[in-house]
Structure formats: C-alpha cells, structure tokens
C-alpha atoms as a PDB file:
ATOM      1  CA  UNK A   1     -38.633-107.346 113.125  1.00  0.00           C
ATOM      2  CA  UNK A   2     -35.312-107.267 110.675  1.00  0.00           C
ATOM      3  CA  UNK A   3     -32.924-109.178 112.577  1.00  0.00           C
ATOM      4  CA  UNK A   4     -29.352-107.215 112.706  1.00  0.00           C
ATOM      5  CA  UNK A   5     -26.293-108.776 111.491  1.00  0.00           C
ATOM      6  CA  UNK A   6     -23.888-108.389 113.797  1.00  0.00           C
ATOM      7  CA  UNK A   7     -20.754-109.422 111.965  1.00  0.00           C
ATOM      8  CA  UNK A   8     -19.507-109.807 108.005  1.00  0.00           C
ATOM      9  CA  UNK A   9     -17.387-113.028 108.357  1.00  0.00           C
ATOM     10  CA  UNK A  10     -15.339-112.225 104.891  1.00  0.00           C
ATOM     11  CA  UNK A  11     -13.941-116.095 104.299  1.00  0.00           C
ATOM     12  CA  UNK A  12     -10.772-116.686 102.174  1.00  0.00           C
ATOM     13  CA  UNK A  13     -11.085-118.001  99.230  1.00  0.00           C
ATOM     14  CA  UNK A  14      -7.538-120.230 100.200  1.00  0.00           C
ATOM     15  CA  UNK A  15      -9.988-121.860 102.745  1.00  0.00           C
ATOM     16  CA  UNK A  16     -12.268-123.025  99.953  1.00  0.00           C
ATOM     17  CA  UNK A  17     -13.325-125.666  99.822  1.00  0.00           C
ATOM     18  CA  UNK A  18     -13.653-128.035 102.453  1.00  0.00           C
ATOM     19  CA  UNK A  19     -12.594-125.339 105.452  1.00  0.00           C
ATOM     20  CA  UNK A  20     -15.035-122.424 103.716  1.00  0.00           C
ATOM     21  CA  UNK A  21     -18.215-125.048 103.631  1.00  0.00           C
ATOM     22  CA  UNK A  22     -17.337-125.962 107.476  1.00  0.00           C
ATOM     23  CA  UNK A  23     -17.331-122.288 108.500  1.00  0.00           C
ATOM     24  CA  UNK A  24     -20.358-121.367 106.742  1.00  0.00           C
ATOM     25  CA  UNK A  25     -22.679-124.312 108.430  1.00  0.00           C
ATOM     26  CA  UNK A  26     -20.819-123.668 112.359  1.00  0.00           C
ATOM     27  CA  UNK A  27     -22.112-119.973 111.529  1.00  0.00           C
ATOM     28  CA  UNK A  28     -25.194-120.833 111.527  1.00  0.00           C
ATOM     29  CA  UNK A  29     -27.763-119.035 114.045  1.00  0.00           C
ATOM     30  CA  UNK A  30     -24.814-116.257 114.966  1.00  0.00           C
ATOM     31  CA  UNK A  31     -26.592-113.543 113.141  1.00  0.00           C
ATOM     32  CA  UNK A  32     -24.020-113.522 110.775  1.00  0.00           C
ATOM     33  CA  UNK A  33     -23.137-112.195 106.745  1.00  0.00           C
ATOM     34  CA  UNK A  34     -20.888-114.542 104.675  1.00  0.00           C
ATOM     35  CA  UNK A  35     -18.930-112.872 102.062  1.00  0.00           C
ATOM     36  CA  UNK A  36     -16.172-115.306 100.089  1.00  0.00           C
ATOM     37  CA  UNK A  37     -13.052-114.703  98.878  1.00  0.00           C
ATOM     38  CA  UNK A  38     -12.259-115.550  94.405  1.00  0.00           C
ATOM     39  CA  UNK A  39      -9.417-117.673  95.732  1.00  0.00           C
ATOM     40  CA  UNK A  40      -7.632-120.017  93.419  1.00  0.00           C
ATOM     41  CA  UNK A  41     -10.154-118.668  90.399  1.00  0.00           C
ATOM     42  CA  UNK A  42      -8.780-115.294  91.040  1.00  0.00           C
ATOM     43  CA  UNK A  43      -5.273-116.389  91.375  1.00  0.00           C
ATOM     44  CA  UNK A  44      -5.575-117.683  87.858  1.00  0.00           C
ATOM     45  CA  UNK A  45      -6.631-114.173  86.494  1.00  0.00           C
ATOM     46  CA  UNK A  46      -3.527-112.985  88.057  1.00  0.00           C
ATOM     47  CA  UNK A  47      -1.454-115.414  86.795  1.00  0.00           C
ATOM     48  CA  UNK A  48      -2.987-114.734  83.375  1.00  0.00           C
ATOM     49  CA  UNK A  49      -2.970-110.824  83.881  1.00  0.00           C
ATOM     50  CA  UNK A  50       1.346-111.368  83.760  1.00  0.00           C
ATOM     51  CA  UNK A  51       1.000-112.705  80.722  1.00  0.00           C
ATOM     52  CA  UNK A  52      -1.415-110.969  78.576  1.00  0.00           C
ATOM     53  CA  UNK A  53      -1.757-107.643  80.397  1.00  0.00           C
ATOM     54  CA  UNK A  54      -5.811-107.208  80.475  1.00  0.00           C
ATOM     55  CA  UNK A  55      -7.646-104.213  81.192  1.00  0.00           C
ATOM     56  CA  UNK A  56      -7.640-102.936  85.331  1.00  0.00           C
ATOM     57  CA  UNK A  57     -11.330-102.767  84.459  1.00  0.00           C
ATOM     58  CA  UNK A  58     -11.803-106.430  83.040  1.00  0.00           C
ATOM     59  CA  UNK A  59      -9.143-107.704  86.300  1.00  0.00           C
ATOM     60  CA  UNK A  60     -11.112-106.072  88.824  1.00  0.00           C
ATOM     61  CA  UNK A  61     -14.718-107.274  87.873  1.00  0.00           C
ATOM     62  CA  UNK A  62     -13.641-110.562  86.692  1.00  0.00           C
ATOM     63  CA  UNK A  63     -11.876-110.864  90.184  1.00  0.00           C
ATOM     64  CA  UNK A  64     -15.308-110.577  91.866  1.00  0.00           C
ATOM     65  CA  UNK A  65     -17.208-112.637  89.375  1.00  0.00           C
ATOM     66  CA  UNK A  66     -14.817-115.603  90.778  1.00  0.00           C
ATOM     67  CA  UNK A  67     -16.220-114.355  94.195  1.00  0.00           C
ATOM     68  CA  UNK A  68     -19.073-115.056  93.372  1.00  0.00           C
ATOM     69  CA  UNK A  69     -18.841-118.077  91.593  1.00  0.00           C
ATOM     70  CA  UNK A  70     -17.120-119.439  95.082  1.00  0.00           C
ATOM     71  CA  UNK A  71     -20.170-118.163  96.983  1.00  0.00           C
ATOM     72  CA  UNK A  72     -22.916-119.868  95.081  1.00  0.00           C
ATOM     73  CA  UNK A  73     -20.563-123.273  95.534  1.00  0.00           C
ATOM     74  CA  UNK A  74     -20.176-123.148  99.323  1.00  0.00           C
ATOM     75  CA  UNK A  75     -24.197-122.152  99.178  1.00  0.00           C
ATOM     76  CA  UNK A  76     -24.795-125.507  97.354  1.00  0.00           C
ATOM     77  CA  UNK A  77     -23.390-127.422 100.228  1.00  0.00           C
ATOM     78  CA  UNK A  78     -24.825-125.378 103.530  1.00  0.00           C
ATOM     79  CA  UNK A  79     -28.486-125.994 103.996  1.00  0.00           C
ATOM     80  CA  UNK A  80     -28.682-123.233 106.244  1.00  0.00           C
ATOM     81  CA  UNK A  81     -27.845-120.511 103.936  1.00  0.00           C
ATOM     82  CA  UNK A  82     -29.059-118.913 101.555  1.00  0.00           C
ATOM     83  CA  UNK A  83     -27.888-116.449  98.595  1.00  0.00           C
ATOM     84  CA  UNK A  84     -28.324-112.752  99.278  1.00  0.00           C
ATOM     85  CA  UNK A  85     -27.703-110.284  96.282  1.00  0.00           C
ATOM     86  CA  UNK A  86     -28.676-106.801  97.952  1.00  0.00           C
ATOM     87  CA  UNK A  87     -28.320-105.781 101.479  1.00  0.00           C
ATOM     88  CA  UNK A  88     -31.762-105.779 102.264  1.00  0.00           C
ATOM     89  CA  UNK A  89     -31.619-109.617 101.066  1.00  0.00           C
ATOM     90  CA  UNK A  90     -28.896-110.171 103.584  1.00  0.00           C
ATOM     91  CA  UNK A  91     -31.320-108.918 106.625  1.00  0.00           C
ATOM     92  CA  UNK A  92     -34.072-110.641 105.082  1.00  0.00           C
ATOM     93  CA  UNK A  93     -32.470-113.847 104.553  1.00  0.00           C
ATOM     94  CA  UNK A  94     -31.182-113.483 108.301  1.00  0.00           C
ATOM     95  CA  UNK A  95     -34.473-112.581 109.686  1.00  0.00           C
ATOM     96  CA  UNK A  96     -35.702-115.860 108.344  1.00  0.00           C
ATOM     97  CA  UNK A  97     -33.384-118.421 110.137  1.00  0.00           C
ATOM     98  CA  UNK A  98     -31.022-118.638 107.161  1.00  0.00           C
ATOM     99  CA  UNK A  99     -27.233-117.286 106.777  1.00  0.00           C
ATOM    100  CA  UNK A 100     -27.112-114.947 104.348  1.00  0.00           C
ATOM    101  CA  UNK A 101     -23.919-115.562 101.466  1.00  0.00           C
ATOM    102  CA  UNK A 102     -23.618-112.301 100.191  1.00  0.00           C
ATOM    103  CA  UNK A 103     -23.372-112.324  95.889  1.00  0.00           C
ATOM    104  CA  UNK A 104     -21.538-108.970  95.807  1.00  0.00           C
ATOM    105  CA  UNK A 105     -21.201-108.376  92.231  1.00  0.00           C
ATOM    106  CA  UNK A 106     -24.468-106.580  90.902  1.00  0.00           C
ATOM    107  CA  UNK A 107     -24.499-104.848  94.355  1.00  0.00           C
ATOM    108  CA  UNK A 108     -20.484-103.879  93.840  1.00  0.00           C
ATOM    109  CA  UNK A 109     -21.829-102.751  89.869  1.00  0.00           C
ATOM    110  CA  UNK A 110     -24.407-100.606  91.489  1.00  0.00           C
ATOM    111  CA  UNK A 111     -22.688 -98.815  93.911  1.00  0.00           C
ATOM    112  CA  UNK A 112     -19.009 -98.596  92.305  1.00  0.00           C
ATOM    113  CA  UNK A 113     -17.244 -98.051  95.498  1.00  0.00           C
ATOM    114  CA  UNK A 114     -13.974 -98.660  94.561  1.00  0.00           C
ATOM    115  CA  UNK A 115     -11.153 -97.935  91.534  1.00  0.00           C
ATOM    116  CA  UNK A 116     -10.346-100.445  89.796  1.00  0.00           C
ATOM    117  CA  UNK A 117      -7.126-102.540  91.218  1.00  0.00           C
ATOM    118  CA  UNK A 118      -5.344-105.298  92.432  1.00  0.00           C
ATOM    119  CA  UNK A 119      -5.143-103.334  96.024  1.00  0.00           C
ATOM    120  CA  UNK A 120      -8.645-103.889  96.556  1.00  0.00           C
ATOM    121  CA  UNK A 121      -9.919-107.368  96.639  1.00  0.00           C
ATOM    122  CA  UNK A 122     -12.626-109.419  98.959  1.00  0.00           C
ATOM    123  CA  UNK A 123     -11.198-107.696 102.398  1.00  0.00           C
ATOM    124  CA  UNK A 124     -12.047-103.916 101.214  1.00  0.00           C
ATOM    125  CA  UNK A 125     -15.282-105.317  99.603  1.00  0.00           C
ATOM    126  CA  UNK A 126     -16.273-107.170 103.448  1.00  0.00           C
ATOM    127  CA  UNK A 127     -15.381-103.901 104.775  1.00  0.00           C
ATOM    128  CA  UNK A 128     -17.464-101.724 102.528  1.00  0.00           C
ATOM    129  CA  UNK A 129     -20.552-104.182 103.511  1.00  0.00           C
ATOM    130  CA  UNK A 130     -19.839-104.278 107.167  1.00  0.00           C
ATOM    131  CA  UNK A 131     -19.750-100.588 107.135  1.00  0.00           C
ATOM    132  CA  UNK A 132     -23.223-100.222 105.206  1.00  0.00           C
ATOM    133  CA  UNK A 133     -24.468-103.236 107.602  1.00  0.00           C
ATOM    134  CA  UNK A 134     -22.590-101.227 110.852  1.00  0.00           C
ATOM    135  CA  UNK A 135     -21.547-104.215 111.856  1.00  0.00           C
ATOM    136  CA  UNK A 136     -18.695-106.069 113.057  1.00  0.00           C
ATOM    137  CA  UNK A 137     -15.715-107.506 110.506  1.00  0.00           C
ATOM    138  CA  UNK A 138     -13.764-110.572 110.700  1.00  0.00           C
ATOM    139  CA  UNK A 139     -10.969-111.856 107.604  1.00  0.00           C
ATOM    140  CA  UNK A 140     -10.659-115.259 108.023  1.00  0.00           C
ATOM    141  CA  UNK A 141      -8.022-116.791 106.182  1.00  0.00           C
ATOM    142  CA  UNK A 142      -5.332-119.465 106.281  1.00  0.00           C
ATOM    143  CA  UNK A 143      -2.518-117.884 108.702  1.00  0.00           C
ATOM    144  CA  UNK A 144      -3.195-116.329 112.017  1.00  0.00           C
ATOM    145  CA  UNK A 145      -3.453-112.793 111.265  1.00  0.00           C
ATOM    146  CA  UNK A 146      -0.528-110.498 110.505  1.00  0.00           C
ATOM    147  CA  UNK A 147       2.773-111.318 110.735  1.00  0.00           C
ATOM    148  CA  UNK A 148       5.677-108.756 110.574  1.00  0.00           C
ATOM    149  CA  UNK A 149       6.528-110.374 107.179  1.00  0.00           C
ATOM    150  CA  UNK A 150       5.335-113.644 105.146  1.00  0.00           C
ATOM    151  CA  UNK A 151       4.954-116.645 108.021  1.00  0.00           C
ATOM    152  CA  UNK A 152       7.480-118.453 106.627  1.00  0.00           C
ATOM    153  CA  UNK A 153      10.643-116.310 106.506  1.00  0.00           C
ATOM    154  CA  UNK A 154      12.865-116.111 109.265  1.00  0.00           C
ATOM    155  CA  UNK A 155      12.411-114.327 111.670  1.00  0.00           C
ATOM    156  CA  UNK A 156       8.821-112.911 110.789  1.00  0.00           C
ATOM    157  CA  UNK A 157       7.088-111.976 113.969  1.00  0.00           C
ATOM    158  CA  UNK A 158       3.484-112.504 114.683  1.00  0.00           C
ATOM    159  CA  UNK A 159       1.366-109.019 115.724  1.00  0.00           C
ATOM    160  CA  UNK A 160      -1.591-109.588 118.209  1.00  0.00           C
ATOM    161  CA  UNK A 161      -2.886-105.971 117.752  1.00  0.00           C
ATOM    162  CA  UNK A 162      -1.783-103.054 115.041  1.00  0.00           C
ATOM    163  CA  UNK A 163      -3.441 -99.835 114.184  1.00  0.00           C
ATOM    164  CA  UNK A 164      -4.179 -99.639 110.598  1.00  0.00           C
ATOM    165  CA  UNK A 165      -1.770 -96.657 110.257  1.00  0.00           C
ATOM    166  CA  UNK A 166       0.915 -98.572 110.995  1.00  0.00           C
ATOM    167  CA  UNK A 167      -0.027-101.604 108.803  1.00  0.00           C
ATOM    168  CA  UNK A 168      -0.166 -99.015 105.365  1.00  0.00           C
ATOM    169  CA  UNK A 169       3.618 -98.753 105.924  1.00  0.00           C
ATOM    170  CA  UNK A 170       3.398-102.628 105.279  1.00  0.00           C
ATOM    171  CA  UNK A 171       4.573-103.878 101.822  1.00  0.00           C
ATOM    172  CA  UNK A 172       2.467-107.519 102.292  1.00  0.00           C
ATOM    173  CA  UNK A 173       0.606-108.700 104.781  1.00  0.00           C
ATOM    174  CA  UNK A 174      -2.732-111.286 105.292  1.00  0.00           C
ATOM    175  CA  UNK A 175      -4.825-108.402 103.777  1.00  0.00           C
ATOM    176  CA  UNK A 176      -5.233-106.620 101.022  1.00  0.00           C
ATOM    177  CA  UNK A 177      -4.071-103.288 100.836  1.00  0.00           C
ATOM    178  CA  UNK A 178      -6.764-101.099 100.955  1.00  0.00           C
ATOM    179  CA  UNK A 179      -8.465-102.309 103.810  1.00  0.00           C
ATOM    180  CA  UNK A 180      -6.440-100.402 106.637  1.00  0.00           C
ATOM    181  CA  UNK A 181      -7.639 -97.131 104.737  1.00  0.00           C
ATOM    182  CA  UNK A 182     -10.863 -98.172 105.042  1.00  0.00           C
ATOM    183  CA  UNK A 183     -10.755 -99.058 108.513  1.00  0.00           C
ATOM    184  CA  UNK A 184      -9.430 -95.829 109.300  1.00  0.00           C
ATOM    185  CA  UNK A 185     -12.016 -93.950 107.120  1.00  0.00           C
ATOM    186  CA  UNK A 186     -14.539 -95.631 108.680  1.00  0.00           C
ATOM    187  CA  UNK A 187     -13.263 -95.631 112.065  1.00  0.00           C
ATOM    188  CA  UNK A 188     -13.442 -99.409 112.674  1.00  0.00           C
ATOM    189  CA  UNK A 189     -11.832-102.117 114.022  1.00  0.00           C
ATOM    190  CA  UNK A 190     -11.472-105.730 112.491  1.00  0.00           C
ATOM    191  CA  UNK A 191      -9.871-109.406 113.267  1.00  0.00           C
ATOM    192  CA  UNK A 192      -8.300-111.107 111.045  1.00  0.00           C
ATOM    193  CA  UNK A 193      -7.830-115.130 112.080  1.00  0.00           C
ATOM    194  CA  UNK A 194      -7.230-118.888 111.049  1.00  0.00           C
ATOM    195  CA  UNK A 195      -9.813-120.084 109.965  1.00  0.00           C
ATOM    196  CA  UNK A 196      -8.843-123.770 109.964  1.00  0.00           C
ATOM    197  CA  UNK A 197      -9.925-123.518 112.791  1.00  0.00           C
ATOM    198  CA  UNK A 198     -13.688-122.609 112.799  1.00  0.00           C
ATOM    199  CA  UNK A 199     -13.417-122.319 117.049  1.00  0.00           C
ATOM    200  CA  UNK A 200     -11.204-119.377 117.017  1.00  0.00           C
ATOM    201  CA  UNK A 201     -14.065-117.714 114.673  1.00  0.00           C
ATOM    202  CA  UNK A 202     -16.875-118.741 117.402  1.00  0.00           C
ATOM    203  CA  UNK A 203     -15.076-117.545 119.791  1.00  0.00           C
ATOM    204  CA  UNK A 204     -14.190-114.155 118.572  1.00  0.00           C
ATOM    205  CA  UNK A 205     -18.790-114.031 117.322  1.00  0.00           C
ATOM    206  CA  UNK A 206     -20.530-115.578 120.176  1.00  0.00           C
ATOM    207  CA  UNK A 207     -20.457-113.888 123.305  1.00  0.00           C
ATOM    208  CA  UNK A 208     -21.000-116.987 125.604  1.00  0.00           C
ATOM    209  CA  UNK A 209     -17.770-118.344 124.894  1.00  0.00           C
ATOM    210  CA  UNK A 210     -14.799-116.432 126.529  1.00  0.00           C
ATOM    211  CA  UNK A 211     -11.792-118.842 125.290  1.00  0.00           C
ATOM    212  CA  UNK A 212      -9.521-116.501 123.776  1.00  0.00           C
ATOM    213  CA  UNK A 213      -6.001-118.528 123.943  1.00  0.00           C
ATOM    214  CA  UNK A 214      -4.831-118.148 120.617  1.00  0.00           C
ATOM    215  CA  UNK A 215      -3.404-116.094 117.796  1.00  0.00           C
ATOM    216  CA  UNK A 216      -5.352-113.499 115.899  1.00  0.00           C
ATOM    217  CA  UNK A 217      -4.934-110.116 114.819  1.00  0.00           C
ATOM    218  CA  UNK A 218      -6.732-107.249 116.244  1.00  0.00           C
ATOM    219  CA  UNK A 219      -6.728-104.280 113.740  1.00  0.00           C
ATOM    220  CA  UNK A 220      -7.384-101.023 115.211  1.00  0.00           C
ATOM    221  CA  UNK A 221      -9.256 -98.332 112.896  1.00  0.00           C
ATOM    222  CA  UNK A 222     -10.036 -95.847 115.544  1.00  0.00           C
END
C-alpha cells in the first residue's frame, strides 16, 4: 500500500547547505516530501535580472532550474533520499523507506500552474504540491516565521499566528507573495519556522513529541 505523505517540508534555499542536508537526513522515516528552495543561485538571477532585464519567462523557469539544481545537491549527501520527478514518484519513493526530494521542474513544465513572476517562487510551488499531495505544509527558512517587518529593524514584531488575508496587505515578509492566495484558495493552513533548528521542524511533524516552546508562524488559510 502507497504510503501517504503527510507533510511537504519546502526548505530554504538560505539554509543550503550545511542546515538543508541536516534537515533532509532528521526527516527521515516522517513520511515526509522535500521540496528546496534556488537560494543563492536564484539570488544571482535576480541580481542579474537588474541589470540586463531578461524575459519574466526565462526569470521564472531559470529560477526553478536553480531549485533543482539545489535538490539534486542535498540528494547527493542524504542516503536516505531519493529524487522524485512526478508525484507518483514522491509516494513511490516514500512507500519504499526513502524521502522523496521533489525535482519540480518538468512536473512545474507540465502542469503550468502559475504566471510567470518574481511573486511566485519555491513557497507557492510547496503549496501547489502539498495541495495535489493533500497534505500538510511547512516553509522552513532562516528567521522564525513572520515578523511585522524585516527582523532586523526596530521595532519589528514577531506574529505567532496570521490569517493569510491579513498577510496580502504585507509589503515583505518570510514568504513569497503568492502563497497567502493560495492558502486561501485552497483553504489551508501552513507553518513557517527556523530551520536552524531542525527540532522545531520535528516537533511541529511528529506527533510523539509535544515540545512546542518556541517561535513559529502559524498561517491560517481557512
């Protein structure tokens, strides 16, 4: 019987590399989906998009080649995971024993959910897979969830729990921008937390531990 993955654990590609590989092998055995941010590699199309002006087309898919370029690196260094490249890979892969590292860009070419933009990067694209998978979502990046502005300015205020409504009013945040309309057109909730700190991950996945004392971001899409 297809095992059913229970979350898509969408990890940031500014947790790549040594925090992303960590994640990946603790996630092992939690009936989980793995799909990686483009991090710096994606940063540098941006940086090179405000200087040459390329196509929305060209930024878009080149954005999630660099995803999956950073997937098939953090694969090379888990043993217990394996490269998925459709969804019925991802249960397969799962069913066998293996976490499943989800190589989104033929899938992505396929289906051509999405416009192409800036607004949409790995989050919506976790989202989208979660929602096909019906299961969970969790952004794991390198701040505790969603702060009322950037971390760093003063007096930016850290929010435990915000309806997706609210957070489109939002100019920035930990996410991209698309992903609270998603949430709310698919009527789902997500968490977005550090993940430099692969325990507050477990914690929020695997039922049997109930050690919630710390910050993370509950989004509510309901």
């Amino acid at each position: 019987m297809i095992i059913i993955i229970k979350q898509v654990v969408k990890i940031g590609g500014s947790l790549f590399p040594d925090y992303a590989i960590d994640l990946a092998e603790q996630l092992e055995g939690t009936d989980s989906a793995i799909v990686l941010g483009g991090g710096e590699f994606a940063n540098l199309i941006r940086k090179y998009n405000s200087q040459i002006n390329f196509s929305e087309e060209t930024n878009h898919w080149t954005a999630i080649d660099c995803m999956d370029i950073i997937a098939k690196l953090v694969n090379d260094k888990v043993e217990s995971a394996k490269l998925a490249y459709t969804l019925e890979e991802v249960n397969e892969i799962s069913d066998e024993g293996y976490t499943p590292i989800f190589i989104v860009s033929d899938f992505l070419r396929k289906e051509d959910p999405f416009e192409c933009s800036w607004d949409v990067t790995s989050d919506s694209i976790a989202a989208y897979v979660a929602h096909l998978l019906n299961a969970n979502l969790l952004i794991v990046t390198n701040v505790n969830g969603i702060y009322t502005q950037e971390p760093k300015e003063p007096g930016s205020t850290f929010i435990s729990k915000i309806d997706a409504t609210t957070l489109l009013t939002f100019q920035e945040s930990s996410i991209d921008v698309m992903l609270p309309t998603l949430l709310l057109r698919y009527g789902t909730d997500c968490y977005v937390v550090n993940g430099k700190f692969p325990e507050r991950v477990m914690s929020l996945i695997d039922d049997n531990i109930n050690d919630y004392n710390f910050d993370y971001t509950q989004i509510i899409g309901e």
